[in-house]
PDB file of N, CA and C in Angstrom:
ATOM      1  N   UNK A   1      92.479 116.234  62.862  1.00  0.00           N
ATOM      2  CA  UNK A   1      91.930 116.834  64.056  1.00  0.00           C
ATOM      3  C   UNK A   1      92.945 117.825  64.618  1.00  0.00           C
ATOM      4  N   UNK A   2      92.156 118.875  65.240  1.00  0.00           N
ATOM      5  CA  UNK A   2      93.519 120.438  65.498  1.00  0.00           C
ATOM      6  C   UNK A   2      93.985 119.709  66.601  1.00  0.00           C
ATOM      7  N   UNK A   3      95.437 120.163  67.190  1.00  0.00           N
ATOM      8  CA  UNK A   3      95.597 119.750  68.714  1.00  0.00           C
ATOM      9  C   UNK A   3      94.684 120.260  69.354  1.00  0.00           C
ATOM     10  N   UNK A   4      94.572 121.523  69.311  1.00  0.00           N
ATOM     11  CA  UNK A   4      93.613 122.134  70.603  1.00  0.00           C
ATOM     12  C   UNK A   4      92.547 120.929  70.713  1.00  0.00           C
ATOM     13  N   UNK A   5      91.853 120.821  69.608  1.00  0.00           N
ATOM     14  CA  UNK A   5      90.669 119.855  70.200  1.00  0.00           C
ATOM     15  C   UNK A   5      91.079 118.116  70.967  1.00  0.00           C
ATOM     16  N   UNK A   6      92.118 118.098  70.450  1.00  0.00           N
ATOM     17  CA  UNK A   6      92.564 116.850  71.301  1.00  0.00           C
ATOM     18  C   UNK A   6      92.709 117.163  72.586  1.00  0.00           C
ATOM     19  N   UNK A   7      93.709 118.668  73.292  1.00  0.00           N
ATOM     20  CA  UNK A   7      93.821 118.970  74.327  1.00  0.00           C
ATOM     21  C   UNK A   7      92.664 118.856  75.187  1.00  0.00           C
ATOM     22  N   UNK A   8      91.689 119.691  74.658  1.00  0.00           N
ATOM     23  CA  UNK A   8      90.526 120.066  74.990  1.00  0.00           C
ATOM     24  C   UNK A   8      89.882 118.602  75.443  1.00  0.00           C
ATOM     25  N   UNK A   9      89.544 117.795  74.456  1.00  0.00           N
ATOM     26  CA  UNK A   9      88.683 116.656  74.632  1.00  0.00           C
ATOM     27  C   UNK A   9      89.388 115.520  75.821  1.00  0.00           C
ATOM     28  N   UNK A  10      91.033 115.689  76.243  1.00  0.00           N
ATOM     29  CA  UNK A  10      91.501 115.264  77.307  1.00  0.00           C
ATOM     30  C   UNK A  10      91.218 115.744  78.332  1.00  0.00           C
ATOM     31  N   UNK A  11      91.415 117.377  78.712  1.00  0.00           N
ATOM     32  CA  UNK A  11      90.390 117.763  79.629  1.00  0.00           C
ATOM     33  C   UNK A  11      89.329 117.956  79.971  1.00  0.00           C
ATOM     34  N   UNK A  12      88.429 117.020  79.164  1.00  0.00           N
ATOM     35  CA  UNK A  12      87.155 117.024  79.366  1.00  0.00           C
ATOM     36  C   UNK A  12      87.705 115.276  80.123  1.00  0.00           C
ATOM     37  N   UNK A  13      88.092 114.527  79.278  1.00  0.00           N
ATOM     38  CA  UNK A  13      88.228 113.737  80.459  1.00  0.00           C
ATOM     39  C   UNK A  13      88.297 113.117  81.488  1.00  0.00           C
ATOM     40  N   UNK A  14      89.464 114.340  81.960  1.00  0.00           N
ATOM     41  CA  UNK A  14      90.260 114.662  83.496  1.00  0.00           C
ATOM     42  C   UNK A  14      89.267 114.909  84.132  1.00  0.00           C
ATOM     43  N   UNK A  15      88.149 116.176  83.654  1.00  0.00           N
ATOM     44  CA  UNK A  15      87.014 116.349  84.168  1.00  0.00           C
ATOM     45  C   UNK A  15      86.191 115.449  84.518  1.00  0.00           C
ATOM     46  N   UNK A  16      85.940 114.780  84.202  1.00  0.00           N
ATOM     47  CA  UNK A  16      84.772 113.415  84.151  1.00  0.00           C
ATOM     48  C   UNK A  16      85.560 112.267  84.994  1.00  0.00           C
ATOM     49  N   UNK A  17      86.782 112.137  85.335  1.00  0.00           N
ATOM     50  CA  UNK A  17      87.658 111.537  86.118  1.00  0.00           C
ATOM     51  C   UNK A  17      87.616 112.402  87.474  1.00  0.00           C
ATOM     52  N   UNK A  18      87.751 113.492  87.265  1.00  0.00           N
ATOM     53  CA  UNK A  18      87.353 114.610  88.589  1.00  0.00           C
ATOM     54  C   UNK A  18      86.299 113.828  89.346  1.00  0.00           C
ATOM     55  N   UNK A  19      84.755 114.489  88.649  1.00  0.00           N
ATOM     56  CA  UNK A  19      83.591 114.138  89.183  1.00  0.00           C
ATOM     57  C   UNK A  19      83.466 112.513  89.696  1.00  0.00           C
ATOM     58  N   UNK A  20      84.061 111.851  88.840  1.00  0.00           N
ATOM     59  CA  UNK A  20      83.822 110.581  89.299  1.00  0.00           C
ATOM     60  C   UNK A  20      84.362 110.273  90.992  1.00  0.00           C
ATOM     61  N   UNK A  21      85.758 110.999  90.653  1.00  0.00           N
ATOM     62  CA  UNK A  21      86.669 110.279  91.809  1.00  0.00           C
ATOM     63  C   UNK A  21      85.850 111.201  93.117  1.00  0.00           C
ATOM     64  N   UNK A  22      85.292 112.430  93.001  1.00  0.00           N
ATOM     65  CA  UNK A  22      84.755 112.995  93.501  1.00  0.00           C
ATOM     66  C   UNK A  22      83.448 111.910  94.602  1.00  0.00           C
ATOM     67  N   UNK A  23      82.648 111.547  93.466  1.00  0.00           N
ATOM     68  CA  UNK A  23      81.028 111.137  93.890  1.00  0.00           C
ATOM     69  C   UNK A  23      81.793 109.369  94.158  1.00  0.00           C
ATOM     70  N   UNK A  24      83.214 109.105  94.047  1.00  0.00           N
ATOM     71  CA  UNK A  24      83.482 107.840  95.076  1.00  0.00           C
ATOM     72  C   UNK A  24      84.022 108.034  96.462  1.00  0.00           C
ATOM     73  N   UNK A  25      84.307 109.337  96.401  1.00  0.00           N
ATOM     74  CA  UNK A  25      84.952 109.803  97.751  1.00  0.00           C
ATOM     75  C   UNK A  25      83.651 109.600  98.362  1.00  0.00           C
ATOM     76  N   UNK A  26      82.674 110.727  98.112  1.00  0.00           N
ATOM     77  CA  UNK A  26      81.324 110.881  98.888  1.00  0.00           C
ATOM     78  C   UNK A  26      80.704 109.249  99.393  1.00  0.00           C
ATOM     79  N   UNK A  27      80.746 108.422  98.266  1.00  0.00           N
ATOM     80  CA  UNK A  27      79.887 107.613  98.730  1.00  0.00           C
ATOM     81  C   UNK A  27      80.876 106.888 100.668  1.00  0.00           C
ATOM     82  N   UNK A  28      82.438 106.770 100.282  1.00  0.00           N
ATOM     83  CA  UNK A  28      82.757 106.384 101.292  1.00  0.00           C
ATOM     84  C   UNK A  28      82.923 107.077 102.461  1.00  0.00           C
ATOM     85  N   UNK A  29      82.659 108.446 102.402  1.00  0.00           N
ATOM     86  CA  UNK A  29      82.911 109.517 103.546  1.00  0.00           C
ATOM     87  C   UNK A  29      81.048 109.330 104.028  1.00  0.00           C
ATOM     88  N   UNK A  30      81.684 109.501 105.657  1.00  0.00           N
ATOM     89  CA  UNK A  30      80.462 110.017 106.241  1.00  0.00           C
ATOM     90  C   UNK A  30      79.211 111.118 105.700  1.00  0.00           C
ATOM     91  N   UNK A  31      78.365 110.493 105.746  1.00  0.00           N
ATOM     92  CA  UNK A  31      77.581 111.679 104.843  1.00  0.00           C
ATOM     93  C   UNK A  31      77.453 112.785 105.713  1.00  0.00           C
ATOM     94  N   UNK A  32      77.316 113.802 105.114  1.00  0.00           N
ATOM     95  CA  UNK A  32      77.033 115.435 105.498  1.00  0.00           C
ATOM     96  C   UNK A  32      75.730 116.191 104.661  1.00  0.00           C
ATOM     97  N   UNK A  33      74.258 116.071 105.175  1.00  0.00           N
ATOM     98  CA  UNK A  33      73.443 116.537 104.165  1.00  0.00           C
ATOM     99  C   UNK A  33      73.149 117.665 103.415  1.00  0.00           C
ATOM    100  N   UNK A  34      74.036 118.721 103.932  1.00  0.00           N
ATOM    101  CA  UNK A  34      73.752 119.970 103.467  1.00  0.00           C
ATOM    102  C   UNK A  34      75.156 120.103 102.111  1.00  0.00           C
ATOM    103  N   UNK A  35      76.478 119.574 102.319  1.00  0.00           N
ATOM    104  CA  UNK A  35      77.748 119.643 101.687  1.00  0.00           C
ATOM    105  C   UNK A  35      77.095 118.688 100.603  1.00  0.00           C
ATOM    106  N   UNK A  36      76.684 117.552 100.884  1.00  0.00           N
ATOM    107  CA  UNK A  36      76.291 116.564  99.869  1.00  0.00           C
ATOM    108  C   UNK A  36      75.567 117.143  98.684  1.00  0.00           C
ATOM    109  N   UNK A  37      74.655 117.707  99.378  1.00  0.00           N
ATOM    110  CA  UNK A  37      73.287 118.360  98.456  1.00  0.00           C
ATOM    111  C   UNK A  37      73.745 119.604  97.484  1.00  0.00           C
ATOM    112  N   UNK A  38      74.257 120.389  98.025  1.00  0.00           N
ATOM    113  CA  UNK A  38      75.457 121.162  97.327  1.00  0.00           C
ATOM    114  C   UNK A  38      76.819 120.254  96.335  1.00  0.00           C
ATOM    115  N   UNK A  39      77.366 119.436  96.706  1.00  0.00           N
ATOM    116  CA  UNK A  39      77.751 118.826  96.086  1.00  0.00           C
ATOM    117  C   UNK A  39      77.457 118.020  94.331  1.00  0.00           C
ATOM    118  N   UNK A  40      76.639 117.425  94.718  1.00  0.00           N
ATOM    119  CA  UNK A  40      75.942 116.995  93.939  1.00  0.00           C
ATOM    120  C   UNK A  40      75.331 117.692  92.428  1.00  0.00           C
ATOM    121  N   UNK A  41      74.770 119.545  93.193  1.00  0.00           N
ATOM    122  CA  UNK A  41      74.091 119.732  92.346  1.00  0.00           C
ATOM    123  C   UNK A  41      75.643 120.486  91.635  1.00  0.00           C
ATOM    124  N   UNK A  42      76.455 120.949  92.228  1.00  0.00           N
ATOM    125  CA  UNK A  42      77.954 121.594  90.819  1.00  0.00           C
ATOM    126  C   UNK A  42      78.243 120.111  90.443  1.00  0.00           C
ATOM    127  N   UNK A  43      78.408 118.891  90.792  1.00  0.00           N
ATOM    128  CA  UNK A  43      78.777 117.607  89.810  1.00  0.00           C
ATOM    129  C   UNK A  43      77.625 117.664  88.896  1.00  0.00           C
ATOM    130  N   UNK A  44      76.394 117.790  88.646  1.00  0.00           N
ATOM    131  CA  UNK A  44      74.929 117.923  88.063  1.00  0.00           C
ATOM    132  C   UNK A  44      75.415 118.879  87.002  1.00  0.00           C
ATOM    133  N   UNK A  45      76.215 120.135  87.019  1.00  0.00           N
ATOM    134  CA  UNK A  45      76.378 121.127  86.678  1.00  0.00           C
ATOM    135  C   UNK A  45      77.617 120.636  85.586  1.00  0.00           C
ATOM    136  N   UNK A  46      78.306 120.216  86.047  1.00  0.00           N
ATOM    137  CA  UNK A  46      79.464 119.866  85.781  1.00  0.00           C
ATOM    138  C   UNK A  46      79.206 118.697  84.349  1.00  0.00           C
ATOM    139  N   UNK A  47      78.279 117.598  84.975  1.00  0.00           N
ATOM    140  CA  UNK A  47      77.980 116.482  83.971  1.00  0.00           C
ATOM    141  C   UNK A  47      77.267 117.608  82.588  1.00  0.00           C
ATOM    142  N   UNK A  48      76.197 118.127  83.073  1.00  0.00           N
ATOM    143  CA  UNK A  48      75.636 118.951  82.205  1.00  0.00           C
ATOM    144  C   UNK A  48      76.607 119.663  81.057  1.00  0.00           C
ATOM    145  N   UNK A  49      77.569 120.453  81.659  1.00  0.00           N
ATOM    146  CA  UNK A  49      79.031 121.341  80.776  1.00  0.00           C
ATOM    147  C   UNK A  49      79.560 119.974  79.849  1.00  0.00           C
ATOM    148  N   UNK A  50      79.882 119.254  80.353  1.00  0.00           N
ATOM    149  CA  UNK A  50      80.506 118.000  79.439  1.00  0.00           C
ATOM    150  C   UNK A  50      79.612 117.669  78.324  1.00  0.00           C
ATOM    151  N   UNK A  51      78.518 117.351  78.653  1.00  0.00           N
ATOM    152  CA  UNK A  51      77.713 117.084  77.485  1.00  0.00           C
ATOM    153  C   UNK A  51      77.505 117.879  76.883  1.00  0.00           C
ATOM    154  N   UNK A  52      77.637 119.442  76.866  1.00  0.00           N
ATOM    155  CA  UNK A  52      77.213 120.383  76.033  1.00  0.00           C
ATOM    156  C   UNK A  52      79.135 120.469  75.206  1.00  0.00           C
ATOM    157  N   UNK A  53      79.962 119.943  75.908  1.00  0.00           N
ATOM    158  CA  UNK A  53      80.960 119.833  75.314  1.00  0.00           C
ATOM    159  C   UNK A  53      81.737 118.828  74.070  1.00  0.00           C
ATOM    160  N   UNK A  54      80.720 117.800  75.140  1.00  0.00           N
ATOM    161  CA  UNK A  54      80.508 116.302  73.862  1.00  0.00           C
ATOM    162  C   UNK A  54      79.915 116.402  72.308  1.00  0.00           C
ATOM    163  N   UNK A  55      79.038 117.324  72.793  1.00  0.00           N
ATOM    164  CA  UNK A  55      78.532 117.881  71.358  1.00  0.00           C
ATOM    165  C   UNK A  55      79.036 118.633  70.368  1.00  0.00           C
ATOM    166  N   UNK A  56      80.011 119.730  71.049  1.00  0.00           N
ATOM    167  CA  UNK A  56      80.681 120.410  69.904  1.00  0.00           C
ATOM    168  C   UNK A  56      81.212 119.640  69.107  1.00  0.00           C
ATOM    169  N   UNK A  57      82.457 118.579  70.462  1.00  0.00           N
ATOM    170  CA  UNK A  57      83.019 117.496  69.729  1.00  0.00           C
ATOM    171  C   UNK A  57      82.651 116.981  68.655  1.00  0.00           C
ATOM    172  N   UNK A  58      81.532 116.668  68.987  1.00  0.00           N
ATOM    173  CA  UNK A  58      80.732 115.578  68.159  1.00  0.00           C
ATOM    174  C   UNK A  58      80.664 116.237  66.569  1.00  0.00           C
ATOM    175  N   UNK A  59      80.286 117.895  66.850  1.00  0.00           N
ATOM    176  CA  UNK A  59      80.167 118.445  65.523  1.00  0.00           C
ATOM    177  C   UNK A  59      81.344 119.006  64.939  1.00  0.00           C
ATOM    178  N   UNK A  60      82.252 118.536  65.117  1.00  0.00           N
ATOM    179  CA  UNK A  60      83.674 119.001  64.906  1.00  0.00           C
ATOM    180  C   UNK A  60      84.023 120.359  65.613  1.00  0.00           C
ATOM    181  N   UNK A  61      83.233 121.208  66.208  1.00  0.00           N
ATOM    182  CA  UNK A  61      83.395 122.304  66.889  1.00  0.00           C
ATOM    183  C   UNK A  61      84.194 122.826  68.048  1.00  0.00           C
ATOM    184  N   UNK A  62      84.555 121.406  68.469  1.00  0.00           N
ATOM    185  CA  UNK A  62      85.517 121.858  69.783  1.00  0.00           C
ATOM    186  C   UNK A  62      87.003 122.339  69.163  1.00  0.00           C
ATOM    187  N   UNK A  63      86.989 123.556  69.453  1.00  0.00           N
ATOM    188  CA  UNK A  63      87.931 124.423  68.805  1.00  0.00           C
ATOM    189  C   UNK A  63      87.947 125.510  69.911  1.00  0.00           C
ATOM    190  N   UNK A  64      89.569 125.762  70.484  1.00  0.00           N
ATOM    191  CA  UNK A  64      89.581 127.317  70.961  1.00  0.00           C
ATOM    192  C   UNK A  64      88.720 128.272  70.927  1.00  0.00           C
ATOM    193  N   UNK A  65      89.128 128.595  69.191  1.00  0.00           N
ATOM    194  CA  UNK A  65      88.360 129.688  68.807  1.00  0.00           C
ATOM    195  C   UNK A  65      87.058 129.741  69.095  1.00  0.00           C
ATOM    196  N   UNK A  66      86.700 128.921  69.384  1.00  0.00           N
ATOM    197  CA  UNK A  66      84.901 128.712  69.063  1.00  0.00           C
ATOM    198  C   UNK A  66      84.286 129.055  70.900  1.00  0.00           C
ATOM    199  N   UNK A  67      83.929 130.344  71.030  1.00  0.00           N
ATOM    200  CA  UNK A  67      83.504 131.117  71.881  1.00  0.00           C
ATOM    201  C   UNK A  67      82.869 130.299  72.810  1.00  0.00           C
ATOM    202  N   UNK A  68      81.824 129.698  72.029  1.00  0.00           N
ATOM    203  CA  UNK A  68      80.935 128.795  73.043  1.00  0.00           C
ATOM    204  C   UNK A  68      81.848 127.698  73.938  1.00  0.00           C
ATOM    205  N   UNK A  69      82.565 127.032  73.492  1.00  0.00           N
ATOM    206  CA  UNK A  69      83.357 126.512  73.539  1.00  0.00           C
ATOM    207  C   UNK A  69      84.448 126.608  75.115  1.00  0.00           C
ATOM    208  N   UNK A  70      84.942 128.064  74.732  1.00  0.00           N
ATOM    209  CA  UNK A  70      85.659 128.648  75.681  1.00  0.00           C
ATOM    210  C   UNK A  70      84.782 129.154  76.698  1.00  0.00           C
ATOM    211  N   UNK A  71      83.566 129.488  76.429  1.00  0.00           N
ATOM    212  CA  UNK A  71      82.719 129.817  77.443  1.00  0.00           C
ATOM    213  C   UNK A  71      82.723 128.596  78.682  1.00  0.00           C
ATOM    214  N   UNK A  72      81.906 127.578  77.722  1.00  0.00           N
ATOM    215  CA  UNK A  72      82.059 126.451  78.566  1.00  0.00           C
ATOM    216  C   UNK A  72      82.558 125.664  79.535  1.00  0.00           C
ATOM    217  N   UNK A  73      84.020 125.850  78.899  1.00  0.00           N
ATOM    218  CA  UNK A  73      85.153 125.320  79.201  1.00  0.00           C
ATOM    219  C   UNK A  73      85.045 126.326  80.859  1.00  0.00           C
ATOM    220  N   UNK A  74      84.998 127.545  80.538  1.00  0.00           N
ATOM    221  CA  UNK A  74      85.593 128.228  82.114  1.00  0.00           C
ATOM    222  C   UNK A  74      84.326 127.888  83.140  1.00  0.00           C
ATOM    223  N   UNK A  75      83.013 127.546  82.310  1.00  0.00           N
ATOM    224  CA  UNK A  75      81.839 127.129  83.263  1.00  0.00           C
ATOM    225  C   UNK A  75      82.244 126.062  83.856  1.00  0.00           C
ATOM    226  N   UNK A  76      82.838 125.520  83.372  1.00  0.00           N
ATOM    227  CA  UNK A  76      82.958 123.875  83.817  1.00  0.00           C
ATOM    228  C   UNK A  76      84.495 124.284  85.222  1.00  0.00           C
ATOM    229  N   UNK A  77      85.211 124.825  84.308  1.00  0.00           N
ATOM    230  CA  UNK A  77      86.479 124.990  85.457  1.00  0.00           C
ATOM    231  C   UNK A  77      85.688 125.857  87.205  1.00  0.00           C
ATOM    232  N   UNK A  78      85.197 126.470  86.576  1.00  0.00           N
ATOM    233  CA  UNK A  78      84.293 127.322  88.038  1.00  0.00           C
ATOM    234  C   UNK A  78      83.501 126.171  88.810  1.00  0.00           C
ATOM    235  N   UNK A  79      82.864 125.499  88.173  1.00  0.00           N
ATOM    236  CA  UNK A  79      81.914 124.550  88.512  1.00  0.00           C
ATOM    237  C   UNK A  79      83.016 123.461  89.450  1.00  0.00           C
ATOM    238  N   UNK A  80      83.802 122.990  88.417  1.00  0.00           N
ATOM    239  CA  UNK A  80      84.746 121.547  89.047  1.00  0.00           C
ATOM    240  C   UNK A  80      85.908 122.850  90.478  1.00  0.00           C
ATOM    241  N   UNK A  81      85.749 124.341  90.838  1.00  0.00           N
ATOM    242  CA  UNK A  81      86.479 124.207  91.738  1.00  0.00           C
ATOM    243  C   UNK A  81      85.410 124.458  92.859  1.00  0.00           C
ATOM    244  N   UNK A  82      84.069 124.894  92.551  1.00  0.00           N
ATOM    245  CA  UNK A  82      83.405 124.002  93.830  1.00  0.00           C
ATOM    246  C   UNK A  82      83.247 123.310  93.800  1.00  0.00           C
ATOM    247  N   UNK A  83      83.544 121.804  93.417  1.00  0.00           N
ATOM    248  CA  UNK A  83      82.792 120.562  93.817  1.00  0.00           C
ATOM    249  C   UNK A  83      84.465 120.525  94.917  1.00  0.00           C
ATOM    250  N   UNK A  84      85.525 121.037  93.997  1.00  0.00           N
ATOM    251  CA  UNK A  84      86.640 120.956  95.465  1.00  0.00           C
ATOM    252  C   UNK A  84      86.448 121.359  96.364  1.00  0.00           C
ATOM    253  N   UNK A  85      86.015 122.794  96.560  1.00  0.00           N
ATOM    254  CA  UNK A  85      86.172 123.200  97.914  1.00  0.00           C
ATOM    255  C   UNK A  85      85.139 122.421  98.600  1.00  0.00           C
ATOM    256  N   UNK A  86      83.952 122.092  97.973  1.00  0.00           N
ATOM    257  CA  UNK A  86      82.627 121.835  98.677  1.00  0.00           C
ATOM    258  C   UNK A  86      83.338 120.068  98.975  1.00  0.00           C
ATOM    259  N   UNK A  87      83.717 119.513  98.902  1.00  0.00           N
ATOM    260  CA  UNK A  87      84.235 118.014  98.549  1.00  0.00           C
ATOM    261  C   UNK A  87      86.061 118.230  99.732  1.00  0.00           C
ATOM    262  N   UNK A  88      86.275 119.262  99.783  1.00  0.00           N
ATOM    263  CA  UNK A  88      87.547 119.948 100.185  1.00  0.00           C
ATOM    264  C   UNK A  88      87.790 118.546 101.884  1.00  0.00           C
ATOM    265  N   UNK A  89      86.962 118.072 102.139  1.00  0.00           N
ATOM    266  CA  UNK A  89      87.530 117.203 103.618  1.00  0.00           C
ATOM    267  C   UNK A  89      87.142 115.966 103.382  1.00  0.00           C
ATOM    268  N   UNK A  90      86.883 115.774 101.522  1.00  0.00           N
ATOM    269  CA  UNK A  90      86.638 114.154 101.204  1.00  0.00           C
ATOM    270  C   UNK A  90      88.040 113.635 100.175  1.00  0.00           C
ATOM    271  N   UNK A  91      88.201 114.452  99.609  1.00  0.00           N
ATOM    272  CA  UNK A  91      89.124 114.399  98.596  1.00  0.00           C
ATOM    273  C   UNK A  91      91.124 114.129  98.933  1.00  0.00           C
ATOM    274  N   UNK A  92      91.342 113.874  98.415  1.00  0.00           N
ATOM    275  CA  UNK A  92      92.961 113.663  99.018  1.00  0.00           C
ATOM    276  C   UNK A  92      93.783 114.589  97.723  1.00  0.00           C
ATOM    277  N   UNK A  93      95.009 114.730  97.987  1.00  0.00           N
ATOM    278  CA  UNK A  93      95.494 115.723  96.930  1.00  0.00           C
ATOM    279  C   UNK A  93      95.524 115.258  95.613  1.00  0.00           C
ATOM    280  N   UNK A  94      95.694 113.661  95.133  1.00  0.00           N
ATOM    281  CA  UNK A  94      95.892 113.517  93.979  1.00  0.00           C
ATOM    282  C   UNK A  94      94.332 113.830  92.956  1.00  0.00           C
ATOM    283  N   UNK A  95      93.319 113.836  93.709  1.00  0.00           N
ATOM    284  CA  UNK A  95      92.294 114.302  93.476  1.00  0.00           C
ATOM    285  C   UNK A  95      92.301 115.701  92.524  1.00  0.00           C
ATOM    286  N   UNK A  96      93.066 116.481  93.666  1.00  0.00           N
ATOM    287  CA  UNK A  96      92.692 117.492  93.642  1.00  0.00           C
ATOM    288  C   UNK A  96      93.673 118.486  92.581  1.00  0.00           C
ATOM    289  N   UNK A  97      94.722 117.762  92.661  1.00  0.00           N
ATOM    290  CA  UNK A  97      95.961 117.987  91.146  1.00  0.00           C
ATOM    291  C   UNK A  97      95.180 117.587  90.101  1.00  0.00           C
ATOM    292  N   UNK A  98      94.332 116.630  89.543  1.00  0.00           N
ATOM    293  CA  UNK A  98      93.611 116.540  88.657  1.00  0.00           C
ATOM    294  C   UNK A  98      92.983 118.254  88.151  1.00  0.00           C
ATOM    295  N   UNK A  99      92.551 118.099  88.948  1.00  0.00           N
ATOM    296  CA  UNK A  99      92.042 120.013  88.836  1.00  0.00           C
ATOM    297  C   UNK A  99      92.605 121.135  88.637  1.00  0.00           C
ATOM    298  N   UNK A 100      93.934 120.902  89.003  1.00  0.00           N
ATOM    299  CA  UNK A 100      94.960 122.023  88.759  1.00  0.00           C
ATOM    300  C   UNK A 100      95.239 121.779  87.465  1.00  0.00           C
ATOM    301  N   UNK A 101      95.198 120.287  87.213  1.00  0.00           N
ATOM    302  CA  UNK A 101      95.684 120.069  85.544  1.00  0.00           C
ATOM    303  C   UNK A 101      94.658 120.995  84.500  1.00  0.00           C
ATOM    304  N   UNK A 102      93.550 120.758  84.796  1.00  0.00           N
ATOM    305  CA  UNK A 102      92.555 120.582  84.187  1.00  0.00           C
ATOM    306  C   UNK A 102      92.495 122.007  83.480  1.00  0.00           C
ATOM    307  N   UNK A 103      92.964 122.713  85.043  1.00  0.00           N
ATOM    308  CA  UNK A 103      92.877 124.670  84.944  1.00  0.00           C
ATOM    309  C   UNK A 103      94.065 124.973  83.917  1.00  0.00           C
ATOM    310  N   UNK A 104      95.343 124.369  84.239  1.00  0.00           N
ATOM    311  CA  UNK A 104      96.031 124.646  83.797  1.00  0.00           C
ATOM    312  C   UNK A 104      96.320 124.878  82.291  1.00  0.00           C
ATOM    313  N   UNK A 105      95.971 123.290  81.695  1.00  0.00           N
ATOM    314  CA  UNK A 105      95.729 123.040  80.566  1.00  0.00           C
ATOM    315  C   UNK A 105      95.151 124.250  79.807  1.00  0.00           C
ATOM    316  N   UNK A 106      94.222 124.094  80.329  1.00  0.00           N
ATOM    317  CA  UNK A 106      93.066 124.958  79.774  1.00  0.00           C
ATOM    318  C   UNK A 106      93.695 126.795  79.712  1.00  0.00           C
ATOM    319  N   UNK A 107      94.013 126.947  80.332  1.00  0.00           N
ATOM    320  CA  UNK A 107      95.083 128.408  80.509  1.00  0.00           C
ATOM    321  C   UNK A 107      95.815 128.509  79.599  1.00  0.00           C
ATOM    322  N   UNK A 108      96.886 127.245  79.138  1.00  0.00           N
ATOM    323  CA  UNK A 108      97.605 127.641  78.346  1.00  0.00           C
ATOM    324  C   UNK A 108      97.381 127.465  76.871  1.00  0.00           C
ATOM    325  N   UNK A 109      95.840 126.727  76.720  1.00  0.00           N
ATOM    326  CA  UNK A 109      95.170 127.131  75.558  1.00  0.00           C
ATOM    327  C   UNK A 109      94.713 128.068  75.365  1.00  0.00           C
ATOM    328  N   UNK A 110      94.005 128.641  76.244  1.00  0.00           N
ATOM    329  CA  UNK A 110      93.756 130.730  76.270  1.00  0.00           C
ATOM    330  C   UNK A 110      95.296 131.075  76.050  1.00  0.00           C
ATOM    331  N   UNK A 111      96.201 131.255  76.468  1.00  0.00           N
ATOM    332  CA  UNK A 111      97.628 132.076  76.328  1.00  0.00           C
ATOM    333  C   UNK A 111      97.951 132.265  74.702  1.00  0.00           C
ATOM    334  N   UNK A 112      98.060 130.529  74.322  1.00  0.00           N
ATOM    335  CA  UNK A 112      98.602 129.962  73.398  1.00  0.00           C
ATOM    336  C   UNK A 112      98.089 130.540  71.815  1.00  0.00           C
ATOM    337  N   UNK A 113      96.585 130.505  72.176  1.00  0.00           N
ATOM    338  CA  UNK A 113      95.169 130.776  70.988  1.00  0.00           C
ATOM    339  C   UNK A 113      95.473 132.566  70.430  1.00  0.00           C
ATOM    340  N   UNK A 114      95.597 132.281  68.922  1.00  0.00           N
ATOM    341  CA  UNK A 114      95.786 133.589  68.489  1.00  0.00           C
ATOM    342  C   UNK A 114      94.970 134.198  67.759  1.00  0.00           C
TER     343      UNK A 114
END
């Protein structure tokens, strides 16, 4: 298996550790119906990117190179930084370093990829 796809399939992870820690914040924060509803639907968005990511996996495809792939990947990073901002007065920072990882990672597989 390439590293990249190991990298990759960890930040899909982190991701799915995101959303989670995300939709446990919500349940214990005061609800807000309009932030919620918004909320919800980029985690919706978000679950959706993973599974279309699970699949490359699945077909050995999760690879840098592999366009779709990288497409994805930045859908999902756009997606997981609104569920922050939108989530931005539920979340605490270690939350939210998850996300920086997530970007990061992912950056220095774009840098890295030749």
């Amino acid at each position: 298996m390439a590293e990249d796809t190991l990298t990759l399939y960890e930040l899909m992870f982190k991701a799915e550790q995101f959303c989670s820690r995300v939709e446990a914040a919500m349940a214990d924060a005061p609800p807000d119906l309009e932030e919620d509803e918004e909320l919800r639907l980029k985690i919706g968005q978000c679950h959706n990117l993973l599974a279309e990511l699970q699949k490359a996996y699945n077909d050995d495809e999760l690879l840098i190179r592999n366009c779709s792939v990288r497409a994805n990947f930045r859908y999902l990073i756009v997606s997981l930084l609104w569920v922050a901002f939108r989530a931005r007065r539920k979340i605490d920072f270690r939350v939210f370093r998850l996300l920086v990882m997530i970007e990061s990672g992912f950056t220095y597989l774009l840098i890295t990829h030749h």
